[in-house]
N, C-alpha and C. Protein backbone atom coordinates (compact mmCIF):
# COMPACT_ATOMS: atom_id res chain seq x y z
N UNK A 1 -19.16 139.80 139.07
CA UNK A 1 -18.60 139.85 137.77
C UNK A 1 -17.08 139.98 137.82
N UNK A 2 -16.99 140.57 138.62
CA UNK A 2 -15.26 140.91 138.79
C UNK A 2 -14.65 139.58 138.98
N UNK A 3 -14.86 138.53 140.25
CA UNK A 3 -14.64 137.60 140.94
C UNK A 3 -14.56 136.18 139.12
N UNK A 4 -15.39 136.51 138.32
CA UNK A 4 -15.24 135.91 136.95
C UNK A 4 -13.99 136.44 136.23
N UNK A 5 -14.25 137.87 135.83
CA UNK A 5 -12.96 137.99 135.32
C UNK A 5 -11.67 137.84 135.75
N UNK A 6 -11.44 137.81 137.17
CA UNK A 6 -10.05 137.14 137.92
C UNK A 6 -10.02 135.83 137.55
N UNK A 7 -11.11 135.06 137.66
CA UNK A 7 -10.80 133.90 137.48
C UNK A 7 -10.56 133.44 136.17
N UNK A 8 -11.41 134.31 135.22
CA UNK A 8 -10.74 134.10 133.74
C UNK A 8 -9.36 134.25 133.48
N UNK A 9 -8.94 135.34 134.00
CA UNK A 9 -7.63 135.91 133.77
C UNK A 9 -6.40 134.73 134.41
N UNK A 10 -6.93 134.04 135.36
CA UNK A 10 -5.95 132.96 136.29
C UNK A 10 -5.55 132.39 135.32
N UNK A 11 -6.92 131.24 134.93
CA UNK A 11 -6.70 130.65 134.14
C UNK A 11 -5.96 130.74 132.72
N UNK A 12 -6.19 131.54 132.00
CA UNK A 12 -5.58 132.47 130.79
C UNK A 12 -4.44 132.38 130.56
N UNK A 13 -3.56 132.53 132.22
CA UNK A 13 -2.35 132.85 132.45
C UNK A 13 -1.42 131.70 132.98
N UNK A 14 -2.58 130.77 133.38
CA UNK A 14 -2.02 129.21 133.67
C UNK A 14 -1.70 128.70 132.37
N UNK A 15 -2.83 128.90 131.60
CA UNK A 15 -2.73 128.10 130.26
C UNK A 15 -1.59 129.08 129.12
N UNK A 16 -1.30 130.12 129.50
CA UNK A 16 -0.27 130.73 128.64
C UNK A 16 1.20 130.24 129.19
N UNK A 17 0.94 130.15 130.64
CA UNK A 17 2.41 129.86 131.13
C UNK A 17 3.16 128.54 131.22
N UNK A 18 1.74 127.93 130.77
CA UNK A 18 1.84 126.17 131.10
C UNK A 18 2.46 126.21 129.27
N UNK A 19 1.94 126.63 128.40
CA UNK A 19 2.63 126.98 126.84
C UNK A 19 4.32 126.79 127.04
N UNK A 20 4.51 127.78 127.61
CA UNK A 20 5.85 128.25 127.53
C UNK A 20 6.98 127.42 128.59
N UNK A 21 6.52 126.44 129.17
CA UNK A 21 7.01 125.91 129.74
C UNK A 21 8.16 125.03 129.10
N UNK A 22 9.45 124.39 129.21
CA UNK A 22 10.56 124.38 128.89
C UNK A 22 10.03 122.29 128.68
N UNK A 23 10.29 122.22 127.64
CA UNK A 23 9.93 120.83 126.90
C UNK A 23 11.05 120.25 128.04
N UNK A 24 10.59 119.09 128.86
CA UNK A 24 11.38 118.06 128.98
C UNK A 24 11.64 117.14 128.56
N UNK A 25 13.11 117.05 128.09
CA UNK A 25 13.51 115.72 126.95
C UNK A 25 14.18 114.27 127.98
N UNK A 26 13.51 113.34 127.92
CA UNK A 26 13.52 111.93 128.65
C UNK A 26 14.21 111.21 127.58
N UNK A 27 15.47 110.12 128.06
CA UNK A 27 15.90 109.19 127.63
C UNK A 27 15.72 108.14 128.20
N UNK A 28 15.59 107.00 127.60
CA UNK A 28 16.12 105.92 127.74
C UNK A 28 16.64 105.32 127.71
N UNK A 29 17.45 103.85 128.80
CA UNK A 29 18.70 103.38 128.74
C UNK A 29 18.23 102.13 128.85
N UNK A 30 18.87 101.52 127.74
CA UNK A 30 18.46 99.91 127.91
C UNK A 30 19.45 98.74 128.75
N UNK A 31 18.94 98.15 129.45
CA UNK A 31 19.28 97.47 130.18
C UNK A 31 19.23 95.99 129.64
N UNK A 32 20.57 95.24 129.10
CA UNK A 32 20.18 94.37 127.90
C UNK A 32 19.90 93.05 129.32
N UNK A 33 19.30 91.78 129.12
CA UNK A 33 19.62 91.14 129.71
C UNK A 33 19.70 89.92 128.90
N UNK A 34 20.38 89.76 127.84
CA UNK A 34 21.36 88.99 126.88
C UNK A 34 22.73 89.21 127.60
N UNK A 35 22.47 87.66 128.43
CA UNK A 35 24.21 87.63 129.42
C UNK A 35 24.76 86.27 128.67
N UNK A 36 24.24 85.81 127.39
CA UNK A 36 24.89 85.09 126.48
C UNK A 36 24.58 85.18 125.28
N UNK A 37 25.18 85.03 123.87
CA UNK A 37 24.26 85.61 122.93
C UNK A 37 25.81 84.88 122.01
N UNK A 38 25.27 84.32 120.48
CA UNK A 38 26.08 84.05 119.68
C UNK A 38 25.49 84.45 118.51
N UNK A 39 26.48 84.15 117.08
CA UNK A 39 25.49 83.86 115.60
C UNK A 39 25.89 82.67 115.58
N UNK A 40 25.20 81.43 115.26
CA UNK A 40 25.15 80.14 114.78
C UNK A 40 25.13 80.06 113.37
N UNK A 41 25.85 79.54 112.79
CA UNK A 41 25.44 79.16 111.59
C UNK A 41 24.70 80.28 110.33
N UNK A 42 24.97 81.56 110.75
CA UNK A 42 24.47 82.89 110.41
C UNK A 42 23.15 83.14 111.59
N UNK A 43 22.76 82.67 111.90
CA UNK A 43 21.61 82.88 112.73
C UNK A 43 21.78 83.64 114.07
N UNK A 44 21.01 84.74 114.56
CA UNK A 44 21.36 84.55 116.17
C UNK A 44 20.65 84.21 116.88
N UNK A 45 21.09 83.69 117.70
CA UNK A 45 20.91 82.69 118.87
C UNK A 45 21.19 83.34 120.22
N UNK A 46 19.94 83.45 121.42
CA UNK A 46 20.19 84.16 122.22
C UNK A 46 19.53 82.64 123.20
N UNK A 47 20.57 82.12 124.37
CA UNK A 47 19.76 81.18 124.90
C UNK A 47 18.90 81.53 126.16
N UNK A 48 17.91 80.47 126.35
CA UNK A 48 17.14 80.73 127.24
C UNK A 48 17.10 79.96 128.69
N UNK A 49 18.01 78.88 128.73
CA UNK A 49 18.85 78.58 129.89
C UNK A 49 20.54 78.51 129.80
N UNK A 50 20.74 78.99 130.67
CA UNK A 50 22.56 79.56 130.90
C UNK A 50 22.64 79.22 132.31
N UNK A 51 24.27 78.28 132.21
CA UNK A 51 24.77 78.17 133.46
C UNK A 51 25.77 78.62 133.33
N UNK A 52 26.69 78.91 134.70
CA UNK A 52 27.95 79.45 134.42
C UNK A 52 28.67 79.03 136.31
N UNK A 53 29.77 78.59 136.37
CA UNK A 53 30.10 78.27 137.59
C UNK A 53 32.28 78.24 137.53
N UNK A 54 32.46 78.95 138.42
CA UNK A 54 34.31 78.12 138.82
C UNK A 54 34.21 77.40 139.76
N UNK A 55 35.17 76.67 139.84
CA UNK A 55 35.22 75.66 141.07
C UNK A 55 36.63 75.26 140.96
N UNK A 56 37.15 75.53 142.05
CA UNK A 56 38.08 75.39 142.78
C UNK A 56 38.58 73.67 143.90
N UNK A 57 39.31 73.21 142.99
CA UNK A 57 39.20 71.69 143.60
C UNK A 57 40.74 71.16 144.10
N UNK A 58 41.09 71.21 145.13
CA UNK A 58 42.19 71.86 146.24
C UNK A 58 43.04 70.33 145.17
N UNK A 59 42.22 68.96 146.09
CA UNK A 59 42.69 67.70 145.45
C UNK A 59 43.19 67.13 144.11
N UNK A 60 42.35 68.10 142.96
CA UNK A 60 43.38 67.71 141.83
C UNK A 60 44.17 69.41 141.43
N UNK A 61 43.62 70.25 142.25
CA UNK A 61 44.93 71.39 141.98
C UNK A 61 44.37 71.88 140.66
N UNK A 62 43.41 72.06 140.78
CA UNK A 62 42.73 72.84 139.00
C UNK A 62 41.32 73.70 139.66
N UNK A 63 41.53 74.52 138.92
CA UNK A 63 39.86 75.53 138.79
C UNK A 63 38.99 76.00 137.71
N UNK A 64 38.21 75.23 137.24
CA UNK A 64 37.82 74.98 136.33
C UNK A 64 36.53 76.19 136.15
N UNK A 65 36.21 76.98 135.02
CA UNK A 65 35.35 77.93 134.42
C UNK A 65 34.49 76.95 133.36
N UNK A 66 33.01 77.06 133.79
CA UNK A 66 32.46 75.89 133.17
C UNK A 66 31.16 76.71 132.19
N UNK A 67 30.84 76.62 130.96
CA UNK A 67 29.51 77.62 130.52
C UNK A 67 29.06 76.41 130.10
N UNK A 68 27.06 77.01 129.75
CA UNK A 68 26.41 76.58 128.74
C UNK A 68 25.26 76.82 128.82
N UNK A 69 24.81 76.93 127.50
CA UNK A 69 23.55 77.56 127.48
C UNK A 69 23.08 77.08 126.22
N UNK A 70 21.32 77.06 126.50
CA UNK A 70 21.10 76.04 125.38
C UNK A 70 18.99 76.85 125.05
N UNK A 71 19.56 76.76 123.51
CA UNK A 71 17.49 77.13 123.64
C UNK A 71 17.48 76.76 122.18
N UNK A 72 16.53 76.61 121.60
CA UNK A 72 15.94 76.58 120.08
C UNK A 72 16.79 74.36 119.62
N UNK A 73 16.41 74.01 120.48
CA UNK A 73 17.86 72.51 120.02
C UNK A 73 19.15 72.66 119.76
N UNK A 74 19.83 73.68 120.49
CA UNK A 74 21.14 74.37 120.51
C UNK A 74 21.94 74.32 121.43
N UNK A 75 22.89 73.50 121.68
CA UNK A 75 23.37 73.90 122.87
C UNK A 75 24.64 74.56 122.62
N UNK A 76 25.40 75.23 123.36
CA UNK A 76 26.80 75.69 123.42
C UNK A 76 27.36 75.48 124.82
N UNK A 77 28.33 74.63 124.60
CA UNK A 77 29.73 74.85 125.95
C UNK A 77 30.81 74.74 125.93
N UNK A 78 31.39 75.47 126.80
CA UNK A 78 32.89 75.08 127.11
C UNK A 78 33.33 75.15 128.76
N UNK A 79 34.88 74.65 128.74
CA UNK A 79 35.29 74.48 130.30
C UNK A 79 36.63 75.16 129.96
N UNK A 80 37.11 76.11 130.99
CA UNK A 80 38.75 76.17 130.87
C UNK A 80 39.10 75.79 132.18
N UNK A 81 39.96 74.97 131.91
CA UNK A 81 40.88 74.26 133.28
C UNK A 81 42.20 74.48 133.39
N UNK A 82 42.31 75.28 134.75
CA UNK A 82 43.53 75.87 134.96
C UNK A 82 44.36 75.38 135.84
N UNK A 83 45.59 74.59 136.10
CA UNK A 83 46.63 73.70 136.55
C UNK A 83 47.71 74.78 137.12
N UNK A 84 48.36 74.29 138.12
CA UNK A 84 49.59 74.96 138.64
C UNK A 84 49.07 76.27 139.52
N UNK A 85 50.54 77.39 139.85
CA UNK A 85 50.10 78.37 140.15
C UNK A 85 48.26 79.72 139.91
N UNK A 86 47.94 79.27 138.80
CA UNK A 86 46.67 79.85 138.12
C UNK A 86 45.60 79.69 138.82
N UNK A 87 45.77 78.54 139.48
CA UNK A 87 44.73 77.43 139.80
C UNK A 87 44.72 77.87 141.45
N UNK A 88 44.09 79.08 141.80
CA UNK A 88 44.12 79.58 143.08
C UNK A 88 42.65 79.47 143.54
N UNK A 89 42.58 79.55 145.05
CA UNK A 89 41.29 79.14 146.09
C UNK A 89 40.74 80.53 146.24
N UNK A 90 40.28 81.77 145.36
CA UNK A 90 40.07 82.41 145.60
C UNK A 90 39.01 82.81 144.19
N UNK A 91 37.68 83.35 144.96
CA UNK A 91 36.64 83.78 143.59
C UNK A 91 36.88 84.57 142.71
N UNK A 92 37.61 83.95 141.77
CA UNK A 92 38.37 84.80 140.46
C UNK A 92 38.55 84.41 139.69
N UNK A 93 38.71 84.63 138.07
CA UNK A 93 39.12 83.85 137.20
C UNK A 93 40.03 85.14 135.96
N UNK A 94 41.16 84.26 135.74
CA UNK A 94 42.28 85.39 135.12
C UNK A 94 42.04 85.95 133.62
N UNK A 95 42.29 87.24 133.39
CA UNK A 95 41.86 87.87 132.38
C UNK A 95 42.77 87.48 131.82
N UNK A 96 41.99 86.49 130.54
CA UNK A 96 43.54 86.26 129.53
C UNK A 96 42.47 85.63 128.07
N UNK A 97 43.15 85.43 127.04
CA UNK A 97 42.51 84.71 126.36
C UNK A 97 42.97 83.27 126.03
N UNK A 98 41.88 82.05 125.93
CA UNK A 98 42.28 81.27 126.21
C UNK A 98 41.60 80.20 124.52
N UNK A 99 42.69 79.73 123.81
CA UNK A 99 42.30 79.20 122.95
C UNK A 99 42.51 77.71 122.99
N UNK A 100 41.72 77.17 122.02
CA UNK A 100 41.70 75.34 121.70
C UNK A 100 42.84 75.05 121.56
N UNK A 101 43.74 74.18 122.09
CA UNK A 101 45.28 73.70 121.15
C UNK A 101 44.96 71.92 121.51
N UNK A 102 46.43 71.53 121.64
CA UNK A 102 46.36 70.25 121.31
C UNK A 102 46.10 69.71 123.02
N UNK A 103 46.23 70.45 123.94
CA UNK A 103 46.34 70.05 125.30
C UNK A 103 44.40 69.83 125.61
N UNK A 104 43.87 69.57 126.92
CA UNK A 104 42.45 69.27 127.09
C UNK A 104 42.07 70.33 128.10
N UNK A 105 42.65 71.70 127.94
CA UNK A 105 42.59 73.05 129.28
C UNK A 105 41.59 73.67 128.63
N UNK A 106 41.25 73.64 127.55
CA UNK A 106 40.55 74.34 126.58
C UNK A 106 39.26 73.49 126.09
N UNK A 107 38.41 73.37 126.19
CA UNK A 107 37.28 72.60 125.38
C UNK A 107 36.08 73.13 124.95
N UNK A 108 35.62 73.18 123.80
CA UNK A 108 34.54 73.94 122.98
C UNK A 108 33.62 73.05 122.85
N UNK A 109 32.37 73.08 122.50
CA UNK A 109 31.48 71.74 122.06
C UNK A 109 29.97 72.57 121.30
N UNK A 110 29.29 72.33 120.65
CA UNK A 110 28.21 72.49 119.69
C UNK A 110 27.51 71.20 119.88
N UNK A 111 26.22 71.27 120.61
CA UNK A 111 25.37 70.52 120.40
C UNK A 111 24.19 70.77 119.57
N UNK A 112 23.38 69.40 119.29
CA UNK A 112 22.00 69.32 118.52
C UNK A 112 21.18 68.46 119.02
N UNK A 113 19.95 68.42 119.43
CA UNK A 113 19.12 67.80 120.22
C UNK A 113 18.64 67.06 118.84
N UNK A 114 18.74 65.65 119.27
CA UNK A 114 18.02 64.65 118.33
C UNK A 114 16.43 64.31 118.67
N UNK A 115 16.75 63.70 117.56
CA UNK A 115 14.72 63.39 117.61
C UNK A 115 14.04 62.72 118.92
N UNK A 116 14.91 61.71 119.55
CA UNK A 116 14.66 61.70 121.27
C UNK A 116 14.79 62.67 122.66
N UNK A 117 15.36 64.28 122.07
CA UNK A 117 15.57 65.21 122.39
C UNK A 117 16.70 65.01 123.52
N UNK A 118 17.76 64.44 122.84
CA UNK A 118 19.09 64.15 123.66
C UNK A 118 20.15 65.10 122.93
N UNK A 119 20.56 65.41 123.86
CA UNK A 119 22.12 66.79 123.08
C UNK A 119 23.11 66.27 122.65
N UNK A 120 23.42 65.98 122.01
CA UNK A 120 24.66 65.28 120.66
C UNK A 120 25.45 66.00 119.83
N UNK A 121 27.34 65.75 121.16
CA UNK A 121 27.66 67.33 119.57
C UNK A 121 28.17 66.84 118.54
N UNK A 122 28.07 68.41 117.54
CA UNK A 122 27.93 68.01 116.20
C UNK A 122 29.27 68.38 116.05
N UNK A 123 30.25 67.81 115.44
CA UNK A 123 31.72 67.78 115.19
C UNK A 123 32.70 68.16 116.74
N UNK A 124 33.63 68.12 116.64
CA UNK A 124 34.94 68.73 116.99
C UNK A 124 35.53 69.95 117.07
N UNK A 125 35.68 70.77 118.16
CA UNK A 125 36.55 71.77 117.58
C UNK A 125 38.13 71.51 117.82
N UNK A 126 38.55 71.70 116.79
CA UNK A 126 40.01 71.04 116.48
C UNK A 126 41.05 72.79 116.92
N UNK A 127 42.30 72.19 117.41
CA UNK A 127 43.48 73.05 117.58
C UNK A 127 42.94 74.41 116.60
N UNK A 128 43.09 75.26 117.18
CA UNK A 128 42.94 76.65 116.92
C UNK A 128 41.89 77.04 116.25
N UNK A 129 40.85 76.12 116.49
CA UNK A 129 39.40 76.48 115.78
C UNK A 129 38.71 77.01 116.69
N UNK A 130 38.91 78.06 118.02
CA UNK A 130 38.12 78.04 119.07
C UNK A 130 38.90 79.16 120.23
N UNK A 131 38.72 79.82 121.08
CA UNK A 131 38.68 81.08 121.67
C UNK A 131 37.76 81.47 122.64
N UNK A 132 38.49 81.82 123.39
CA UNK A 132 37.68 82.30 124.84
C UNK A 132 38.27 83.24 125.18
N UNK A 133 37.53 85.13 125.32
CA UNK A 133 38.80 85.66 125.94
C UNK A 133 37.61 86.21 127.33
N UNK A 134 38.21 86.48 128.44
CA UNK A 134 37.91 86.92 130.29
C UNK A 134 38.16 87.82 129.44
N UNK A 135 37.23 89.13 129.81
CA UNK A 135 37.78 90.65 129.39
C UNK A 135 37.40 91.19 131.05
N UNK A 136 36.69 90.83 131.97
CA UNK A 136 36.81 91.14 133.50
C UNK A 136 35.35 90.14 134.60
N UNK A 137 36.29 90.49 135.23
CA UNK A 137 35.31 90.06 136.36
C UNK A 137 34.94 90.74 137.95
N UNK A 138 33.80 90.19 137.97
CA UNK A 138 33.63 91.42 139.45
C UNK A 138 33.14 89.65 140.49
N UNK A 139 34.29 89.59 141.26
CA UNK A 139 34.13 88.50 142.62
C UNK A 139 32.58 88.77 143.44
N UNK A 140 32.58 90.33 143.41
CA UNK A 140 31.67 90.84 144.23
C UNK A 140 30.44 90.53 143.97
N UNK A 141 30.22 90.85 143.13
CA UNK A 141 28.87 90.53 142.32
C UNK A 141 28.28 89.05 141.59
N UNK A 142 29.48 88.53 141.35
CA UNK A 142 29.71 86.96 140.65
C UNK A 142 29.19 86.96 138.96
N UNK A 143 29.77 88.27 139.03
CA UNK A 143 29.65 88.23 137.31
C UNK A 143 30.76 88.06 136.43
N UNK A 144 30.73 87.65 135.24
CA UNK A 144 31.97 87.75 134.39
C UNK A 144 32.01 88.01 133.13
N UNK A 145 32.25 88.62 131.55
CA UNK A 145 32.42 88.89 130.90
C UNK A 145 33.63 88.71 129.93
N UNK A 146 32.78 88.54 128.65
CA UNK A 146 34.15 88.08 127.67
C UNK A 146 33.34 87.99 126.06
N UNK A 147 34.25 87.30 125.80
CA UNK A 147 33.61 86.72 124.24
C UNK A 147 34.16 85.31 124.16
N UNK A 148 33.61 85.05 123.18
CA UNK A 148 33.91 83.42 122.52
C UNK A 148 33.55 83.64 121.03
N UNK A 149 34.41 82.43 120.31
CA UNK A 149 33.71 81.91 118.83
C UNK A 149 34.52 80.46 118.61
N UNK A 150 33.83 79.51 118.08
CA UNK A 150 34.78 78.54 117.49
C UNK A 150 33.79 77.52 116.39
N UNK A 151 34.33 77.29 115.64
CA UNK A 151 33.89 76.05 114.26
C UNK A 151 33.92 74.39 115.10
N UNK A 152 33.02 73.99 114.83
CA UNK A 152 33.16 72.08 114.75
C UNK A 152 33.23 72.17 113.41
N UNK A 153 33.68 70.50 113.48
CA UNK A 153 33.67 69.73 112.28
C UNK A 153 33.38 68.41 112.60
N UNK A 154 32.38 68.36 111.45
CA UNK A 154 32.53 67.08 111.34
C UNK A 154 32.33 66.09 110.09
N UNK A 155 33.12 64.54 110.36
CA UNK A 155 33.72 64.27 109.10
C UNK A 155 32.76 63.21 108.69
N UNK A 156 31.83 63.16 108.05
CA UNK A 156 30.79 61.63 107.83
C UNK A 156 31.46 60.72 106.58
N UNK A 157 31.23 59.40 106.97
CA UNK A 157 32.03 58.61 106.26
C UNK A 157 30.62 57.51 105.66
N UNK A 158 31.13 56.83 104.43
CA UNK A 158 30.07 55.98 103.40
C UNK A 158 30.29 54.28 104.66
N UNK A 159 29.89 53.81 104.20
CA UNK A 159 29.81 52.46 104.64
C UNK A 159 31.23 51.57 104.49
N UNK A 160 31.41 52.29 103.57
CA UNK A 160 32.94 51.73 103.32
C UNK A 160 34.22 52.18 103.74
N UNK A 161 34.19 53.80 104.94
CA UNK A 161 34.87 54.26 105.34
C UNK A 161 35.13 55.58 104.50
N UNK A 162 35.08 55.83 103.50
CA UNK A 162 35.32 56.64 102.55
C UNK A 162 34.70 58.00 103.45
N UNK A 163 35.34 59.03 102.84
CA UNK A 163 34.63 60.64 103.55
C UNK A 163 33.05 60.77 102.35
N UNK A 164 32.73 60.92 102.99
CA UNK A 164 30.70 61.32 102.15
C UNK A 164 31.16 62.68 102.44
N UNK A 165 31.06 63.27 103.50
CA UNK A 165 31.02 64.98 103.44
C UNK A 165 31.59 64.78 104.62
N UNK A 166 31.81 66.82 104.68
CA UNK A 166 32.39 66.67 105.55
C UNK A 166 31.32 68.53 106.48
N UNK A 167 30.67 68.33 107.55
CA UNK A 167 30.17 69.44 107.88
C UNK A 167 30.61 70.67 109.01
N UNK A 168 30.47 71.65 108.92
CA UNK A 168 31.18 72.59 109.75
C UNK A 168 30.04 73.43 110.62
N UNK A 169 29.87 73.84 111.85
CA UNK A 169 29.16 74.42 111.97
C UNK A 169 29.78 75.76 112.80
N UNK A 170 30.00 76.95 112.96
CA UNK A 170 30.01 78.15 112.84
C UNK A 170 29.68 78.74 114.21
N UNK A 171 29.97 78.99 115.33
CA UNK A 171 29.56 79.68 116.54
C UNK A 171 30.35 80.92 116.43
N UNK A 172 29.80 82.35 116.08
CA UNK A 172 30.93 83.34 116.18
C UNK A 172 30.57 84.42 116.58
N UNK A 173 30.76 85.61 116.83
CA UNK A 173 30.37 86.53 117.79
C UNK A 173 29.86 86.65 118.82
N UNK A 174 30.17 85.80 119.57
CA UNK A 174 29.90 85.00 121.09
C UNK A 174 30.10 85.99 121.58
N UNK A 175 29.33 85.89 122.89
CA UNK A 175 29.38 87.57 124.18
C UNK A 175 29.14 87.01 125.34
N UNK A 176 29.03 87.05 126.16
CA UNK A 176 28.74 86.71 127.31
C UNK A 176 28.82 87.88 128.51
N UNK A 177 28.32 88.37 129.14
CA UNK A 177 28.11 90.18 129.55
C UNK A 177 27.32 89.80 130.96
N UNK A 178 28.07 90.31 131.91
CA UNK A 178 27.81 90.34 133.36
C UNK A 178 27.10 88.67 133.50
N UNK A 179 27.68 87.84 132.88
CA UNK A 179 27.04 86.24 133.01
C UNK A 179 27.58 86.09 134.42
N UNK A 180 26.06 85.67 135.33
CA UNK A 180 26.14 84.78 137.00
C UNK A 180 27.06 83.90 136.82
N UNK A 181 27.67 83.83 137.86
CA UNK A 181 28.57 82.29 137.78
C UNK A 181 28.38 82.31 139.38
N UNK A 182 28.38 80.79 139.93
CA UNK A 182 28.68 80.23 141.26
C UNK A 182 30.29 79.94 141.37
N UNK A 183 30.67 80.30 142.27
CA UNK A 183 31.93 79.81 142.95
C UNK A 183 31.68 78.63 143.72
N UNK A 184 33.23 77.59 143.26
CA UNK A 184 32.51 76.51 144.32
C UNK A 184 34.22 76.16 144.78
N UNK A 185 34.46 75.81 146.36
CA UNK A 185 35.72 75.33 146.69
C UNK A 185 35.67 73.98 147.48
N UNK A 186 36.00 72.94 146.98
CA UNK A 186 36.20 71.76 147.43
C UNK A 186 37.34 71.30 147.51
């Protein structure tokens, strides 16, 4: 009888002490893996293939930062091409921001997959309709980070040349967050 009441009492004292035991509070940390992400047209748009590459090309003396990423009949890209001193043989690309002007260092594009499911972009982005800024990069890892946004346009004309309309489409709060890129030196 005794050998019961010890063992009652164990227990008793497990289950009183297991009570009082000190709540452990667990967080969680999300780990996004949206390494491109825009709003389209109000919409967001997160794509589901993304490329991203520099390349370093000794012979014409430029190093070109190339994106794109494309899901839902969407595509988005751009290239910045960098000339002169900038334009170095080493896995890096310079923290700066880099907008559309009248020169071709800068290029934005908005595609739409047509009914043969071919990518066709939809307008122009014209001088200062468009933005790219490097906010860093890690060589080590081959990641890079920034933002983007820029407008096409485009201008449809009647049979007779005349403007019918004219349409705009909207890429803005662009991100791009630890996006892979390949280095390439030729």
């Amino acid at each position: 009888m005794r050998k019961i009441q010890l063992l009652m009492l164990f227990v008793l004292s497990a289950i009183i002490f297991q009570g009082c035991k000190k709540d452990v509070v667990t967080s969680a940390s999300t780990t996004s893996d949206q390494i491109l992400a825009a709003t389209i047209n109000g919409t967001s748009w997160i794509p589901d293939t993304v490329s991203a590459s520099i390349i370093y090309n000794a012979a014409a003396g430029t190093k070109t930062f190339n994106v794109e990423g494309t899901a839902d009949s969407k595509r988005v890209k751009w290239v910045i091409t960098l000339t002169g001193a900038t334009a170095t043989n080493v896995n890096a690309f310079p923290i700066a921001t880099y907008k559309v002007d009248a020169t071709t260092r800068v290029q934005m594009s908005y595609y739409e997959a047509n009914s043969a499911g071919e990518y066709v972009p939809v307008g122009d982005v014209e001088d200062g309709s468009g933005s790219i800024i490097v906010s860093s990069i890690d060589p080590t890892k081959n990641v890079i980070t920034g933002t983007y946004s820029f407008s096409s346009r485009k201008v449809n004309y009647n049979a007779d040349g005349s403007i019918e309309s004219i349409s705009t489409q909207q890429v803005l709060g662009g991100n791009f967050t630890n996006l892979p890129y390949t280095f390439t030196s030729n």
